[in-house]
Protein backbone atom coordinates (compact mmCIF):
# COMPACT_ATOMS: atom_id res chain seq x y z
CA UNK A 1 121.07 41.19 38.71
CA UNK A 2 120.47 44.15 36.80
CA UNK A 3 121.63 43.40 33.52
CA UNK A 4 119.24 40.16 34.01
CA UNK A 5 116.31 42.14 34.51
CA UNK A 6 117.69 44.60 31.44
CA UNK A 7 118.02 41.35 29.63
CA UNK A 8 114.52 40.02 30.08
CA UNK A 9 113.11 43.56 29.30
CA UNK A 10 115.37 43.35 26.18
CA UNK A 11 113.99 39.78 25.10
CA UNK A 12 109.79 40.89 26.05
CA UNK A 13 110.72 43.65 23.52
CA UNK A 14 112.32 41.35 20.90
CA UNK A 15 109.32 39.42 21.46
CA UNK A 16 106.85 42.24 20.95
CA UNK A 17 108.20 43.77 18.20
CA UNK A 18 108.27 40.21 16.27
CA UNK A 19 104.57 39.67 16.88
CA UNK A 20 104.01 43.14 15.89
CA UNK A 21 105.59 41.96 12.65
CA UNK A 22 103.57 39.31 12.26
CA UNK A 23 100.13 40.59 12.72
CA UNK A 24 101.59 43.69 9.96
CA UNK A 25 102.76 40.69 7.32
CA UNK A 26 99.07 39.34 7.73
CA UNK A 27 97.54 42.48 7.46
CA UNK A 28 99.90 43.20 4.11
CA UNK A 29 99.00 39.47 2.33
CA UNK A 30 95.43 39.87 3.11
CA UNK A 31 92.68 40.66 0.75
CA UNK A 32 90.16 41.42 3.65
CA UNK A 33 89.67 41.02 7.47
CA UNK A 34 87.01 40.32 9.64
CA UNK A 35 86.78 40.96 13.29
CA UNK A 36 85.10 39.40 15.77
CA UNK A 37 84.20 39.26 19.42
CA UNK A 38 83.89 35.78 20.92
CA UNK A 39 83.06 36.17 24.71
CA UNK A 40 80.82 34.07 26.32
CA UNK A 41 81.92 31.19 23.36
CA UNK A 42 82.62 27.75 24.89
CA UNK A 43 86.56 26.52 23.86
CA UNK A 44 84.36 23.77 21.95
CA UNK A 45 82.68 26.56 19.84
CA UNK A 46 85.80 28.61 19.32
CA UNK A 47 87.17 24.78 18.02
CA UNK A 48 84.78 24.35 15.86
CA UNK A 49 84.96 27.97 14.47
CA UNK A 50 88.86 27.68 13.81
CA UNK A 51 88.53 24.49 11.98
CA UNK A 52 85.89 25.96 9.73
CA UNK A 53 88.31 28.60 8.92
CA UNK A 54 90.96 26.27 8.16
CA UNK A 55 88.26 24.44 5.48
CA UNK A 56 87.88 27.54 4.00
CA UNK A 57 91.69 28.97 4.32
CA UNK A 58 91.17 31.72 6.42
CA UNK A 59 93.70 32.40 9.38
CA UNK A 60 92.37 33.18 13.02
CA UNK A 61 94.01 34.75 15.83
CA UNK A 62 93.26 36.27 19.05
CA UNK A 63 95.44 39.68 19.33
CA UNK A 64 95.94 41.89 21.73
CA UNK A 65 94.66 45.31 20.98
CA UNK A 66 97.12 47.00 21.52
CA UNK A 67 99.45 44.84 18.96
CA UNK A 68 97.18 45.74 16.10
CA UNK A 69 97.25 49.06 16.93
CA UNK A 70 100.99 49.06 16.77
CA UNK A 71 101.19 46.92 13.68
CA UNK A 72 98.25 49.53 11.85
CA UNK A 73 100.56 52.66 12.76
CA UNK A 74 100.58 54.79 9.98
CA UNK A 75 97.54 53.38 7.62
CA UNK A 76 94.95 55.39 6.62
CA UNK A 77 92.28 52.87 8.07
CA UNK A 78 93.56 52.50 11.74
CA UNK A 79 92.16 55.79 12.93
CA UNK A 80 88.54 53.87 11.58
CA UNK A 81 89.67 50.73 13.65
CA UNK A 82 90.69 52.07 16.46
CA UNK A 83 86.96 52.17 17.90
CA UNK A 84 86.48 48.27 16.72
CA UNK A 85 90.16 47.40 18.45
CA UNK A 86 88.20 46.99 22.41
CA UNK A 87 87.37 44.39 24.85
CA UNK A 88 87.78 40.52 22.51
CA UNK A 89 88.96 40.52 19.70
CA UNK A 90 89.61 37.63 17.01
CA UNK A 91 90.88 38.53 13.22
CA UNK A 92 89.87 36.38 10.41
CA UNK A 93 92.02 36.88 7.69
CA UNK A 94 91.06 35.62 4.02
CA UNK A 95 94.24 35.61 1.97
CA UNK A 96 92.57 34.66 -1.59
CA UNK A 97 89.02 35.08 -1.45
CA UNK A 98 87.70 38.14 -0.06
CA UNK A 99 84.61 36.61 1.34
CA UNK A 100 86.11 33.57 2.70
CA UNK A 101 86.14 34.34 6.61
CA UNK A 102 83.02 36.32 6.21
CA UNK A 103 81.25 33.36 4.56
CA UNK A 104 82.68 31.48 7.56
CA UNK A 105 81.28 33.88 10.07
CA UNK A 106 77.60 34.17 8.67
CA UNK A 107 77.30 30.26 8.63
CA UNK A 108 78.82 29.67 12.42
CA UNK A 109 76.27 32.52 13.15
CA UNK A 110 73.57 31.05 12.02
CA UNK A 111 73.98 27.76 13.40
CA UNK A 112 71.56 28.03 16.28
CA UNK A 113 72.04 29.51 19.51
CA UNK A 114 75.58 28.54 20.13
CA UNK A 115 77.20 30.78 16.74
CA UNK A 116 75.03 33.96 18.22
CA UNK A 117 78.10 34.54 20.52
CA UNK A 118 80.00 35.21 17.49
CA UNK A 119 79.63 39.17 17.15
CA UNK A 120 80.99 40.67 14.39
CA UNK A 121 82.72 44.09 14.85
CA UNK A 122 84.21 45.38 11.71
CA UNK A 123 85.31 44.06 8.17
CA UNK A 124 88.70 45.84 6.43
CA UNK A 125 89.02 45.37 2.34
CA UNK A 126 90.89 47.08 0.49
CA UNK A 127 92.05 49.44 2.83
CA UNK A 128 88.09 50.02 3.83
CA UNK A 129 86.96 49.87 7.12
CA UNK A 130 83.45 48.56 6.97
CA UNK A 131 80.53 47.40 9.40
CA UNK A 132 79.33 44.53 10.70
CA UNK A 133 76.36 44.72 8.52
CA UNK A 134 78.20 45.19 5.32
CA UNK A 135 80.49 42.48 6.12
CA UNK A 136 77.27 39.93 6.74
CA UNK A 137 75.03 41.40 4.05
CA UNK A 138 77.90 42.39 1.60
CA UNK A 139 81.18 40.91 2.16
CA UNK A 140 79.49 37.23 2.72
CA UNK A 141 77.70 37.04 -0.21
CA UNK A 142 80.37 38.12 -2.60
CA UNK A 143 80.77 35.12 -5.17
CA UNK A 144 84.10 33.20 -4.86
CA UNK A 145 86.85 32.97 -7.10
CA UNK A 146 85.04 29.75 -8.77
CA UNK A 147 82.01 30.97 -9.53
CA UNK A 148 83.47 34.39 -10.84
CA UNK A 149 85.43 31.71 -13.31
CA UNK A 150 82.04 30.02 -14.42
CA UNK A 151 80.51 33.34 -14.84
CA UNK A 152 83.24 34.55 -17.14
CA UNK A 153 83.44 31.43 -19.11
CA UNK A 154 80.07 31.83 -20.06
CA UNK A 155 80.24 35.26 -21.37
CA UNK A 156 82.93 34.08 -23.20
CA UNK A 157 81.02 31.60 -24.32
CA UNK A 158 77.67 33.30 -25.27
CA UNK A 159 79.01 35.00 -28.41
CA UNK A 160 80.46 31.50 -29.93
CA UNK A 161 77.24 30.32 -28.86
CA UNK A 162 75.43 32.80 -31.00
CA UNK A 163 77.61 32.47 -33.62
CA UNK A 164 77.58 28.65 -34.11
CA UNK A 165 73.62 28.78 -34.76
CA UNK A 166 73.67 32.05 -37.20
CA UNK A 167 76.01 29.30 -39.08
CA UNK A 168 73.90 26.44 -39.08
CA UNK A 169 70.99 28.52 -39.52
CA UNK A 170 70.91 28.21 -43.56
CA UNK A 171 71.71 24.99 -43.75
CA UNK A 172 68.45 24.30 -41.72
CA UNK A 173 66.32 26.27 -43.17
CA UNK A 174 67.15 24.56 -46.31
CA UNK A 175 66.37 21.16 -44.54
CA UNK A 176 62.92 22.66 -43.34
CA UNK A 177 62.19 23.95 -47.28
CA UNK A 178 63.21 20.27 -48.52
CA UNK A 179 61.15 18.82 -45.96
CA UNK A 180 58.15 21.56 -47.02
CA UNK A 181 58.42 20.41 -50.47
CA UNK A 182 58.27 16.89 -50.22
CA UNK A 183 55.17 17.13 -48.10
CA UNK A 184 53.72 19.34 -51.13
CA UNK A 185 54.75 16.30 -53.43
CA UNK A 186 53.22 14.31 -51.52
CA UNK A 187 49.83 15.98 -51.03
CA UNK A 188 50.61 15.91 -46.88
């Protein structure tokens, strides 16, 4: 009976230390978390909330505290965290766009009384620990990879822009003196 029990101990531990794993791989890949506190949400609202995160590819998980703690063990940040890392907690992360699962958050929240369950405790990015104000005010109003894309493209297009009519410019100016000069002809 004893090596039983020393073998289930053995496989809780294997167990552990493989979801400690995973939440550190997520934490690794990410480009920022949010975290959340979801008590007193329905399982219809916490639903809804994970399929929205899906749309917007952002993975959610409900962790045990003390996992996170063990999988943050030697970063700079998880002294900062270890305040946020009580009671509920969900993680959002966004793998791509930074603002993804904050973008998420704001709009659930916001979507009457049912999303103000949804409390946001922290934000991490970049190795920053950050509030939930920043990560509603800042973090969720970042522009997305998209229209960071348009915004280059039309710098990049300005100067052609400018170009193309500094070109054409003589050749309608000439127009407008033609034009000038036949109205003079014609006593216009």
């Amino acid at each position: 009976m004893a090596t039983e029990a020393g073998a289930t101990v053995k496989s809780q531990i294997a167990e552990k230390n493989a979801e400690i794993a995973e939440v550190r791989a997520r934490f690794d890949k990410m480009t920022a978390a949010v975290f959340l506190d979801y008590k007193g949400m329905t399982v219809e609202n916490v639903t809804r909330l994970r399929a929205q995160f899906r749309k917007a590819g952002v993975e959610y998980k409900v962790v045990k505290n003390t996992l996170v703690k063990q999988a943050l063990k030697g970063e700079a940040y998880s002294d900062k965290l270890k305040p946020v890392l009580v009671g509920m907690t969900g993680i959002a992360w966004s793998y791509e766009e930074p603002g993804a699962a904050a973008k998420v958050v704001k709009a659930f929240r916001k979507d009457g009384p049912l999303g103000e369950k949804l409390q946001i405790k922290a934000g991490l990015i970049e190795g920053s620990v950050i509030d939930a104000a920043a990560v509603e005010n800042e973090l969720a109003t970042m522009p997305g990879k998209d229209e960071l894309r348009a915004k280059l493209l039309a710098t990049f297009q300005a100067p052609l822009q400018q170009f193309v009519a500094l070109l054409n410019a003589p050749a309608q100016n000439f127009v407008y003196l033609l034009s000038a000069k036949e109205r003079q002809a014609n006593g216009e």
